[in-house]
C-alpha atoms as a PDB file:
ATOM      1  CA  UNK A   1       0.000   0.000   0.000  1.00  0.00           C
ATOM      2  CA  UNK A   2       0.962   3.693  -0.902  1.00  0.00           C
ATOM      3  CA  UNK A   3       1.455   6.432   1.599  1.00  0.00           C
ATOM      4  CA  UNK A   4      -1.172   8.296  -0.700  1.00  0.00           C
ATOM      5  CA  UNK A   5      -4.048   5.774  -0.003  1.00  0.00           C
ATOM      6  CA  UNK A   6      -4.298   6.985   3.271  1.00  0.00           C
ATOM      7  CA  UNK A   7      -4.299  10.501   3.171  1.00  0.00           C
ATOM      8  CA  UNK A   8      -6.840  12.493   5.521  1.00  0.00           C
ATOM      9  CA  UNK A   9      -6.724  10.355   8.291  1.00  0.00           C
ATOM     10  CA  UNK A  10      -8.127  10.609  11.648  1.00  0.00           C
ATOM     11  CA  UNK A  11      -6.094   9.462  14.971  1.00  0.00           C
ATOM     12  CA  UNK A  12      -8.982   9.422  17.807  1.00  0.00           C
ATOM     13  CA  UNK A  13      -6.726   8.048  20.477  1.00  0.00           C
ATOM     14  CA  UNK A  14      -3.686  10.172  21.442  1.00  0.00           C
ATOM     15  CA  UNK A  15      -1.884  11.821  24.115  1.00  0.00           C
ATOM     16  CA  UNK A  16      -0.451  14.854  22.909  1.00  0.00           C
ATOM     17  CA  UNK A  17      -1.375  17.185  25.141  1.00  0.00           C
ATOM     18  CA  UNK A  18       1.400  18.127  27.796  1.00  0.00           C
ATOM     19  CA  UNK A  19       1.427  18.188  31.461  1.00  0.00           C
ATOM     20  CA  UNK A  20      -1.396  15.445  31.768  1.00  0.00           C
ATOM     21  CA  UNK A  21       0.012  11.620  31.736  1.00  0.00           C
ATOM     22  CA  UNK A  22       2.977   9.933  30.403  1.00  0.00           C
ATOM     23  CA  UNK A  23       2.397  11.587  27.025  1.00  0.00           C
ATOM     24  CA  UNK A  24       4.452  14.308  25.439  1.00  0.00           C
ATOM     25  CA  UNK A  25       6.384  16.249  28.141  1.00  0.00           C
ATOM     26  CA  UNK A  26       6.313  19.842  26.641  1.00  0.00           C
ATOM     27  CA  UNK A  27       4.622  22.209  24.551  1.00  0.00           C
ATOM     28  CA  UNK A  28       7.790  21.875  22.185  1.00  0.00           C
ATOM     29  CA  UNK A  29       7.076  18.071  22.252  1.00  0.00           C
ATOM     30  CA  UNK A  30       4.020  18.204  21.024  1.00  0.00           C
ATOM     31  CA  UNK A  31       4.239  20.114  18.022  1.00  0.00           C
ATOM     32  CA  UNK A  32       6.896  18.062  17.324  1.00  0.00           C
ATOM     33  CA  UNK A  33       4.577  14.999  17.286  1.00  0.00           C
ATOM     34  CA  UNK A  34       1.945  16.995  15.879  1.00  0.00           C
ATOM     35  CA  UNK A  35       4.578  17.866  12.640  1.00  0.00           C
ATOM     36  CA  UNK A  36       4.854  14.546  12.428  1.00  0.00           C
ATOM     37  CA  UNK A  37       1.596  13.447  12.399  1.00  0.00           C
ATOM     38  CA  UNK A  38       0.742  15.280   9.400  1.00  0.00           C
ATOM     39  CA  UNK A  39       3.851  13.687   7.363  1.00  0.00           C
ATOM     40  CA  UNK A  40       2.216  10.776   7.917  1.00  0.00           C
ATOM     41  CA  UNK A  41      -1.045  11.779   6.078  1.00  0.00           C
ATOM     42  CA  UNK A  42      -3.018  12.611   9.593  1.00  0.00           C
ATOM     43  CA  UNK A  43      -5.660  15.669   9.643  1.00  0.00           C
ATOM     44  CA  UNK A  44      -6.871  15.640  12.690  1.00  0.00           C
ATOM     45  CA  UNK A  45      -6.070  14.006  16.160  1.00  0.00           C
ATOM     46  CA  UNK A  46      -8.091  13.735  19.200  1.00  0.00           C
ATOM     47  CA  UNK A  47      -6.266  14.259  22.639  1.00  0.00           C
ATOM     48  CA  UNK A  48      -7.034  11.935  24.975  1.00  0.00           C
ATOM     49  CA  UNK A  49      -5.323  12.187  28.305  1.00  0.00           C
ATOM     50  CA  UNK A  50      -5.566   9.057  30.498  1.00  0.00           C
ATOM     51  CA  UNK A  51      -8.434   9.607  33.158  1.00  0.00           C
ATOM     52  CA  UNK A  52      -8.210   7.479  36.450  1.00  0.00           C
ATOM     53  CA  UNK A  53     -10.500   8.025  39.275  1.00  0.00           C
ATOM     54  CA  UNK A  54      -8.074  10.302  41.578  1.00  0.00           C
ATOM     55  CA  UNK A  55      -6.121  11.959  38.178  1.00  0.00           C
ATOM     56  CA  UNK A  56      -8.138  15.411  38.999  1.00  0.00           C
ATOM     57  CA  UNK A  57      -8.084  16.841  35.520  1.00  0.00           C
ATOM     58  CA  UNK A  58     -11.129  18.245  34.240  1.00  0.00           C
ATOM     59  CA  UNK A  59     -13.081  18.376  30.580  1.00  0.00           C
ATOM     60  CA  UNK A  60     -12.495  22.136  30.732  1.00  0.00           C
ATOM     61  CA  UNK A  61      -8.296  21.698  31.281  1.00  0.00           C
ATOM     62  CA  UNK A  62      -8.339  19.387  28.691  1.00  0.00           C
ATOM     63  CA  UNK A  63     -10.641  21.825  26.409  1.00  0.00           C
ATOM     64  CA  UNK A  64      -8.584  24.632  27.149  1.00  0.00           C
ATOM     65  CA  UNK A  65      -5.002  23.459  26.346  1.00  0.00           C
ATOM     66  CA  UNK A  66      -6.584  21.364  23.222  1.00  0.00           C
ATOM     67  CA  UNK A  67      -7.728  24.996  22.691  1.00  0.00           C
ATOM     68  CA  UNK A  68      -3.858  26.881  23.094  1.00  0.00           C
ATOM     69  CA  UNK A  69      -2.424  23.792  20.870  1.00  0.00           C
ATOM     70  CA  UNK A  70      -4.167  24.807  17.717  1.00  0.00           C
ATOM     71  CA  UNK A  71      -3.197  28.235  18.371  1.00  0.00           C
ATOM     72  CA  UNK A  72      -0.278  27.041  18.319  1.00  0.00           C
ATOM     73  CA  UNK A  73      -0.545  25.011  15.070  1.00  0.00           C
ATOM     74  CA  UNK A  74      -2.635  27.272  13.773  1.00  0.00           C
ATOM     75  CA  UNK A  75       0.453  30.224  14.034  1.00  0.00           C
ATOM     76  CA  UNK A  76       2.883  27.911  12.445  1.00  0.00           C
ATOM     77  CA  UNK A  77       0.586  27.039   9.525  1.00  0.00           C
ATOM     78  CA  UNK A  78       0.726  23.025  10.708  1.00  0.00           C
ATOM     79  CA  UNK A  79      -2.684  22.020   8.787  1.00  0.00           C
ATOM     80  CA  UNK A  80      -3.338  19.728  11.843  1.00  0.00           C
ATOM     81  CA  UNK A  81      -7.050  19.970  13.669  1.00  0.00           C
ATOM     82  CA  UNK A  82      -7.023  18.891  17.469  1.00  0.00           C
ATOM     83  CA  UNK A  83     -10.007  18.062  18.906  1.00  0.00           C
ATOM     84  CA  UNK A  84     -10.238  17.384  22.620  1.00  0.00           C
ATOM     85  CA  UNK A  85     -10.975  13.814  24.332  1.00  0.00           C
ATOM     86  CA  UNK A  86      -9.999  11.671  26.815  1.00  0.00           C
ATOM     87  CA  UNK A  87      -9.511   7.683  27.796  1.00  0.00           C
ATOM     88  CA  UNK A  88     -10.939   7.159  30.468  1.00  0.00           C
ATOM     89  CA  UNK A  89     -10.304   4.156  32.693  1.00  0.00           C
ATOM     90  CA  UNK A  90     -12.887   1.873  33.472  1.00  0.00           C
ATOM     91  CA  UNK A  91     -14.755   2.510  36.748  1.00  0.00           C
ATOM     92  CA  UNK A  92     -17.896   1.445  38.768  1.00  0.00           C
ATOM     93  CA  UNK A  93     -18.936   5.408  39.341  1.00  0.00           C
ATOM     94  CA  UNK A  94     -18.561   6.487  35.161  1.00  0.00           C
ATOM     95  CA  UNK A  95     -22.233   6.249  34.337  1.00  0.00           C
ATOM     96  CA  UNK A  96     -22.241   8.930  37.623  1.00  0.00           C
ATOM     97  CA  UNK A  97     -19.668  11.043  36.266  1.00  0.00           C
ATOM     98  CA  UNK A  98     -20.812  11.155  32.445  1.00  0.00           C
ATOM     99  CA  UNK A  99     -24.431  12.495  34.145  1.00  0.00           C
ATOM    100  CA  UNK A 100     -22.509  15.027  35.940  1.00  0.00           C
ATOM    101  CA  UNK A 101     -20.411  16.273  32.984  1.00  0.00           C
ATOM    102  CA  UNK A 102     -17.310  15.162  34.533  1.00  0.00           C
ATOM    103  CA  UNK A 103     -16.114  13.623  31.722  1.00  0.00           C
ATOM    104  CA  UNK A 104     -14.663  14.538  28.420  1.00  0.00           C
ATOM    105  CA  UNK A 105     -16.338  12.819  25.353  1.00  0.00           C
ATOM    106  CA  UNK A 106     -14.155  12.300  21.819  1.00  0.00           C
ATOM    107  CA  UNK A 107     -14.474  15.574  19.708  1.00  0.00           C
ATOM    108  CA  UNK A 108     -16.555  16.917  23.157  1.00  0.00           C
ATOM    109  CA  UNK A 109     -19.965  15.732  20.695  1.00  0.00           C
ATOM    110  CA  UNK A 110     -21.302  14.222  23.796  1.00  0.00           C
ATOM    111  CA  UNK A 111     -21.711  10.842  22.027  1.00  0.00           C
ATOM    112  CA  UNK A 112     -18.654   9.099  22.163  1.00  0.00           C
ATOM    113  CA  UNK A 113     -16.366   7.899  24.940  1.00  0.00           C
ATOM    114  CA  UNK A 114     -13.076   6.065  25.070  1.00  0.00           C
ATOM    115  CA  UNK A 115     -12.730   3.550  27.778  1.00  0.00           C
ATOM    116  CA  UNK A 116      -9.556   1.820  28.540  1.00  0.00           C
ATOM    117  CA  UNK A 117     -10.130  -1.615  30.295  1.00  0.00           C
ATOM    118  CA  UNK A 118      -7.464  -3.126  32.687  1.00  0.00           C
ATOM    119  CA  UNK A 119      -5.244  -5.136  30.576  1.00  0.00           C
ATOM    120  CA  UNK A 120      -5.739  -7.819  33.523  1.00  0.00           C
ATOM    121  CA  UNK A 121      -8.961  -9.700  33.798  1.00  0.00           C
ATOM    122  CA  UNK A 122     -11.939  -7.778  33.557  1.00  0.00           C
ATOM    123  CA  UNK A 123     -14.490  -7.172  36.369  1.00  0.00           C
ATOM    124  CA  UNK A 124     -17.205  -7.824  37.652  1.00  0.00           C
ATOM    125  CA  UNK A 125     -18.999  -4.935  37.044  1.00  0.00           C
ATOM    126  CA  UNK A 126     -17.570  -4.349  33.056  1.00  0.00           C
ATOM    127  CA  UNK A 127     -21.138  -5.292  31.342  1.00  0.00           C
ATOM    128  CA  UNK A 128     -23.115  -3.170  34.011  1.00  0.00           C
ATOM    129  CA  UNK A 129     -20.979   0.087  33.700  1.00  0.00           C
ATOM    130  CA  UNK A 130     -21.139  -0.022  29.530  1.00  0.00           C
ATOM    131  CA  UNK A 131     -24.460  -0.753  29.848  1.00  0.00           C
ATOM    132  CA  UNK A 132     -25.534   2.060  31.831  1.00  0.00           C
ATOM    133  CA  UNK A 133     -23.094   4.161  29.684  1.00  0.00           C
ATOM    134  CA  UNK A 134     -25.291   3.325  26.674  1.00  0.00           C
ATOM    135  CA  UNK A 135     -28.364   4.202  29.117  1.00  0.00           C
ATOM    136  CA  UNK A 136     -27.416   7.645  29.000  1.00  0.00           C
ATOM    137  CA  UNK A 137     -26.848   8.185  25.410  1.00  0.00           C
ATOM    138  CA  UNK A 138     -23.019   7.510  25.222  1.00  0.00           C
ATOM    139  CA  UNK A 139     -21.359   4.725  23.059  1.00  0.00           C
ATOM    140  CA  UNK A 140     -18.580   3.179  24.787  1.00  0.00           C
ATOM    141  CA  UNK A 141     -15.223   2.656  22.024  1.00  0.00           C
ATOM    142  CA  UNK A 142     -13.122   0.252  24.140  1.00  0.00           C
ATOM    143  CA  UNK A 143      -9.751   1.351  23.822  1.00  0.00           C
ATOM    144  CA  UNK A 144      -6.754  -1.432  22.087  1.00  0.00           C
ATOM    145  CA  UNK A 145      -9.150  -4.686  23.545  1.00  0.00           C
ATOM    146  CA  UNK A 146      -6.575  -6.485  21.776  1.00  0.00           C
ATOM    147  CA  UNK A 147      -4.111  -5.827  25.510  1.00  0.00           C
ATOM    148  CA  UNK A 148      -6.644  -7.005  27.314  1.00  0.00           C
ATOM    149  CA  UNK A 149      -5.886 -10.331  29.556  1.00  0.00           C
ATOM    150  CA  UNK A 150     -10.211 -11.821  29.127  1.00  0.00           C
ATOM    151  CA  UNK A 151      -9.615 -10.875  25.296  1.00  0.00           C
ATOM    152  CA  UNK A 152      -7.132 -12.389  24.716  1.00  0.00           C
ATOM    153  CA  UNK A 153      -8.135 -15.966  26.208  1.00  0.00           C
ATOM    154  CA  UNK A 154     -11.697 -15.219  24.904  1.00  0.00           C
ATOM    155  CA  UNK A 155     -12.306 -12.938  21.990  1.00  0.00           C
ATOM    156  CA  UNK A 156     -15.761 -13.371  21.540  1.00  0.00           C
ATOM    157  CA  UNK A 157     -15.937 -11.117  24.805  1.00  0.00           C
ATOM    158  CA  UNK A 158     -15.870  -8.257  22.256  1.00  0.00           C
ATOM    159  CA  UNK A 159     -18.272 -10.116  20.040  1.00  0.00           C
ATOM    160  CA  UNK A 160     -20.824  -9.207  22.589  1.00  0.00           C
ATOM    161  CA  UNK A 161     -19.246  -6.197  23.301  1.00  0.00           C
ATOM    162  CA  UNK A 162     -19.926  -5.046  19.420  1.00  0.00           C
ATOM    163  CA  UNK A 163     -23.478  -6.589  18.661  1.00  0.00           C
ATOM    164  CA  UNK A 164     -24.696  -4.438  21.711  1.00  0.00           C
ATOM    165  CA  UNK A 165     -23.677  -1.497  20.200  1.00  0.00           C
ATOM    166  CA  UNK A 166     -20.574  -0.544  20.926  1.00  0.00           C
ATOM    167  CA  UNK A 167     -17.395   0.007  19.386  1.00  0.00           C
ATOM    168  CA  UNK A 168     -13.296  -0.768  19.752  1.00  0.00           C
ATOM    169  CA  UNK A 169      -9.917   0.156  18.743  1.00  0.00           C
ATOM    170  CA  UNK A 170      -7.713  -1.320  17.765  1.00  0.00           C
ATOM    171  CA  UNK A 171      -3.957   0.541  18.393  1.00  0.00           C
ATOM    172  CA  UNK A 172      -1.615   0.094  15.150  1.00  0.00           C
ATOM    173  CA  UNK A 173       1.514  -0.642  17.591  1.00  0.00           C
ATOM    174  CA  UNK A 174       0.057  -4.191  18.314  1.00  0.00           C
ATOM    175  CA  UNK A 175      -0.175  -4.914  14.667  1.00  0.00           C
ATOM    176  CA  UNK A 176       3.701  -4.800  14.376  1.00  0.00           C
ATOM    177  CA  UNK A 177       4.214  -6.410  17.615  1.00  0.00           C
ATOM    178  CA  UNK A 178       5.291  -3.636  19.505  1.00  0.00           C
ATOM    179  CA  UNK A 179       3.326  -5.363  22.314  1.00  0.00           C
ATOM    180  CA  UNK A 180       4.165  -8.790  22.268  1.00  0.00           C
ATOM    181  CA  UNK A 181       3.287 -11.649  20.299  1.00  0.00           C
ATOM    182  CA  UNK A 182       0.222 -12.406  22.169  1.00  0.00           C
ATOM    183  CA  UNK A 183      -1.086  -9.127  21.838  1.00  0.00           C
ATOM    184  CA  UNK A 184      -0.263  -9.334  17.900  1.00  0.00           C
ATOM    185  CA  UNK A 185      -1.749 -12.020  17.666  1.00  0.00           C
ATOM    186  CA  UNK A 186      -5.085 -11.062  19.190  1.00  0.00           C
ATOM    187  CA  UNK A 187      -5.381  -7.863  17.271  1.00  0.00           C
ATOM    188  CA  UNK A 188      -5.030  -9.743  13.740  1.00  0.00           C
ATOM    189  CA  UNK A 189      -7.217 -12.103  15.027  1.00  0.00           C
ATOM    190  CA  UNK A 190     -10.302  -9.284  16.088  1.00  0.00           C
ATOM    191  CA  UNK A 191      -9.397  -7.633  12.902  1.00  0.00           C
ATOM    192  CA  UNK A 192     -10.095 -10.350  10.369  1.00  0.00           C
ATOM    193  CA  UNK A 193     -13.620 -10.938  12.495  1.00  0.00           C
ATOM    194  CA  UNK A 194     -14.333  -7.868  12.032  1.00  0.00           C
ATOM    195  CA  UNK A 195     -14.861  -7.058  15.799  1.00  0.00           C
ATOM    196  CA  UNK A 196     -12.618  -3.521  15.701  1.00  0.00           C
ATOM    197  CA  UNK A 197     -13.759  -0.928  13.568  1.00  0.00           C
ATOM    198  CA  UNK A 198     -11.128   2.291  14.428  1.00  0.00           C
ATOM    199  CA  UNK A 199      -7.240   1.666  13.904  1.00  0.00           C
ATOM    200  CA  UNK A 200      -5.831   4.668  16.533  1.00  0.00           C
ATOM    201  CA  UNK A 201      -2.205   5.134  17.567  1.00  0.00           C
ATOM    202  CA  UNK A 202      -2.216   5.585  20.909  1.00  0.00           C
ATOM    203  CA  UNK A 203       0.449   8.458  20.188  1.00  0.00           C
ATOM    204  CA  UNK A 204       3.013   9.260  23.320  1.00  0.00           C
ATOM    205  CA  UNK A 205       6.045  10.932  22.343  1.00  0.00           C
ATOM    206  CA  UNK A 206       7.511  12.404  19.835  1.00  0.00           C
ATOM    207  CA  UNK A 207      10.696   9.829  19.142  1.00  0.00           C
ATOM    208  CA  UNK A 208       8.920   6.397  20.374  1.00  0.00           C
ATOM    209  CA  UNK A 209       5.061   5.321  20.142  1.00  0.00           C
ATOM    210  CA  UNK A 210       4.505   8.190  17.455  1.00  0.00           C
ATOM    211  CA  UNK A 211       1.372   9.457  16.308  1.00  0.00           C
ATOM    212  CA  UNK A 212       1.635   7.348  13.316  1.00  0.00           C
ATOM    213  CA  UNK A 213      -1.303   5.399  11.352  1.00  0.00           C
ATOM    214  CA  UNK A 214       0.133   4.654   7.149  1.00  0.00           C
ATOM    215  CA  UNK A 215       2.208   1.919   8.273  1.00  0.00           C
ATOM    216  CA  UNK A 216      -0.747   0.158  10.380  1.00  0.00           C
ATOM    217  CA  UNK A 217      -3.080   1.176   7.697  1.00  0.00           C
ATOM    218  CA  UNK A 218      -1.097  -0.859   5.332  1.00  0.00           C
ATOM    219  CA  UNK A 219      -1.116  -3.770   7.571  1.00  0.00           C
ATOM    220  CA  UNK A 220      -5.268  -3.518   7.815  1.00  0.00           C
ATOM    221  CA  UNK A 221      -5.083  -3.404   4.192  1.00  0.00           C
ATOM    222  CA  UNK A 222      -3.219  -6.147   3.556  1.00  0.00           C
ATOM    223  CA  UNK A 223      -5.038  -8.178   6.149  1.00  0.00           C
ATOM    224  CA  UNK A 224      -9.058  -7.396   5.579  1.00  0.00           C
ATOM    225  CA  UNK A 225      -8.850  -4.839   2.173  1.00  0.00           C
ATOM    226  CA  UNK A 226      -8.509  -0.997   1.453  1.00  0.00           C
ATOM    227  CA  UNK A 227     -12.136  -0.036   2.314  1.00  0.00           C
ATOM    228  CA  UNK A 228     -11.796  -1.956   5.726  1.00  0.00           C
ATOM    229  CA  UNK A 229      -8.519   0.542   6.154  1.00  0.00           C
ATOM    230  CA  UNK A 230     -10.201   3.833   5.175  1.00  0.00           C
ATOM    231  CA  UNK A 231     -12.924   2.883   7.088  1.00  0.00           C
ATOM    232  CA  UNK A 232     -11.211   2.084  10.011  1.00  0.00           C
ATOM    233  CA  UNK A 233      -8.779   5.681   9.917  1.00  0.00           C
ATOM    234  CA  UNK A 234     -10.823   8.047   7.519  1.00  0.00           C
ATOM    235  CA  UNK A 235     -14.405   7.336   7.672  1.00  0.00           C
ATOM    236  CA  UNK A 236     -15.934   6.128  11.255  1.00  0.00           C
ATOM    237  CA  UNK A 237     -12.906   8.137  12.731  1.00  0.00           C
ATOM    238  CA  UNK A 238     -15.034  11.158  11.344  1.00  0.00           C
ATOM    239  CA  UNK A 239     -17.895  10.019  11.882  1.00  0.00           C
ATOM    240  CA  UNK A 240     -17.406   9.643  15.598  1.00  0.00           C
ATOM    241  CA  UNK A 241     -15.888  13.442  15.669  1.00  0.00           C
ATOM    242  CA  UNK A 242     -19.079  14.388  14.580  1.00  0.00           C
ATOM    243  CA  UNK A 243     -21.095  12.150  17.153  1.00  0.00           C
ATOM    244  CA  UNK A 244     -22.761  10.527  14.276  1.00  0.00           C
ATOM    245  CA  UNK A 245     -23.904   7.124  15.441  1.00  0.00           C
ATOM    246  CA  UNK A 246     -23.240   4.729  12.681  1.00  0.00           C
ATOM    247  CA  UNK A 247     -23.789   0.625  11.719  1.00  0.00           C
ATOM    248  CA  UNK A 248     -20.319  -1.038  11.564  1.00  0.00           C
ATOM    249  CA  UNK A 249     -19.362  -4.166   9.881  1.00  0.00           C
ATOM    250  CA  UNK A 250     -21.540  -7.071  11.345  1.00  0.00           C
ATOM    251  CA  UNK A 251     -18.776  -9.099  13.752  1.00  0.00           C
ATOM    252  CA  UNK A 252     -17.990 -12.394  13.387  1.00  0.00           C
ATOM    253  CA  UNK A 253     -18.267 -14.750  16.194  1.00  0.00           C
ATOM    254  CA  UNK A 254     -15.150 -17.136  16.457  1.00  0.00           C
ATOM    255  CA  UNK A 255     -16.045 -20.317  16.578  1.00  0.00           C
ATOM    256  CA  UNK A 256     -15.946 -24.151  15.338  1.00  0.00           C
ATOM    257  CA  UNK A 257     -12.057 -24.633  13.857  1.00  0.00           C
ATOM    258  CA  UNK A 258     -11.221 -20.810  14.212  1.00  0.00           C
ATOM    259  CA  UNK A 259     -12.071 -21.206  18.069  1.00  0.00           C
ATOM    260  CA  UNK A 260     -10.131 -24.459  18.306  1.00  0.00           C
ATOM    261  CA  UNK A 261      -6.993 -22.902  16.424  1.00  0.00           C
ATOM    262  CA  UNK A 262      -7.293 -19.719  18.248  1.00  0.00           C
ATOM    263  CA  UNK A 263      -7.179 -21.728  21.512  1.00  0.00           C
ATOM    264  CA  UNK A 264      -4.192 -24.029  20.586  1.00  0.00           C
ATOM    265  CA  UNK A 265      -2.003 -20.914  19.378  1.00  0.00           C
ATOM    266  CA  UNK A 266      -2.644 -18.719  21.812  1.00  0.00           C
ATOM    267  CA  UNK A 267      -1.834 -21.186  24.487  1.00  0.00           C
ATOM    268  CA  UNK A 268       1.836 -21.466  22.542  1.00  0.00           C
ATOM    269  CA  UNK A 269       2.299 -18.207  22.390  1.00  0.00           C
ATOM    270  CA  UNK A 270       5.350 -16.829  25.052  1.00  0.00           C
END
């Protein structure tokens, strides 16, 4: 695949804002990842600072400096749009907090929200949270499942996930095995099912886990076909920016020989 076949693209999963997590450590940083976001054929990013229970920040800090960065970009003439977000961790009190406002949705369209699951088991209370997410009006987009310990060992845990109505994404890293073998694995296995429907790039820093999607893209490409790829970076990507709620691929359930060989080379995976 060409660099030019993925042009336009749409990263809704980074942390490029500075001063918030373990993502870039300056101002200076991230313009620099920002610069190189659009070299990679990337329009528009969505920040997404990590949010844990006792992290403090609030939607209108992450507004605000989402806000100074395209001034920023916008003085330099780096065609880059930044919209604000956040990942937020999974939690028993979220449904509370995304009543109260205390929580930043992607693009702030009040539709979306990114939730990161522990990449341990999941618990108890997973199905009852997303579910009273989607009782409010909010979409849960599970953040790279593909990490995720009960994933891994049982994919069709996103199968449900997905014919309930909500989404995942998948992060391009674990598609080169930047994560492991396991966690490659997994991700190439959810892809082909069709049970991820964004490719994000969980963006850090500007010299290691880049803001960077063509390489990735390729990979989905090569893997499920172009219009899978431009679906999964161009089109849904700006669809949820725009809190348009949208039918995605039907999943596939893994089962019969997939199951068994899914089972056999997972457990012989290191």
């Amino acid at each position: 695949m060409t660099g030019q076949e993925f042009k336009g693209m749409i990263d809704i999963h980074t942390h490029i804002l500075p001063g918030l997590d373990d993502g870039a450590h300056s101002w200076e940083e991230a313009m620099a990842m920002a610069q190189g976001a659009v070299k990679d054929g990337i329009a528009a990013v969505v920040a997404t600072p990590h949010i844990y229970e006792d992290s403090g920040i609030t939607p209108e800090e992450i507004r605000e400096k989402a806000r100074k960065l395209q001034d920023m970009l916008d003085s330099q003439e780096i065609n880059l749009h930044v919209f604000p977000g956040a990942e937020v961790q999974l939690a028993v009190d979220l449904p509370d907090r995304i009543r109260d406002g205390r929580l930043q949705t992607l693009a702030n369209a009040g539709r979306y929200l990114l939730v990161e699951l522990p990449f341990g088991l999941l618990p108890v209370y997973t199905d009852e949270v997303l579910f009273e997410l989607q009782a409010s009006g909010v979409i849960p987009i599970i953040a790279h499942p593909e990490r995720n310990e009960s994933v891994q060992k049982d994919p069709n845990l996103l199968h449900g996930m997905i014919r309930k109505g909500m989404l995942a994404q998948l992060t391009g890293g674990s598609l080169r095995g930047n994560f492991g073998s396991k966690v490659e694995y997994t991700a190439k296995l959810l892809l082909k099912h069709s049970l991820v429907q964004i490719l994000a790039s969980d963006g850090h820093r500007a010299d290691r886990r880049r803001i960077l999607l063509s390489k990735a893209s390729g990979v989905v490409a090569d893997l499920a076909g172009i219009e899978t790829a431009q679906a999964m970076t161009s089109l849904n990507p700006r669809k949820i920016t725009q809190g348009i709620v949208f039918d995605p691929r039907e999943p596939r359930e893994i089962r019969g020989l997939s199951g068994f060989v899914h089972t056999m080379t997972f457990r012989a995976l290191r």
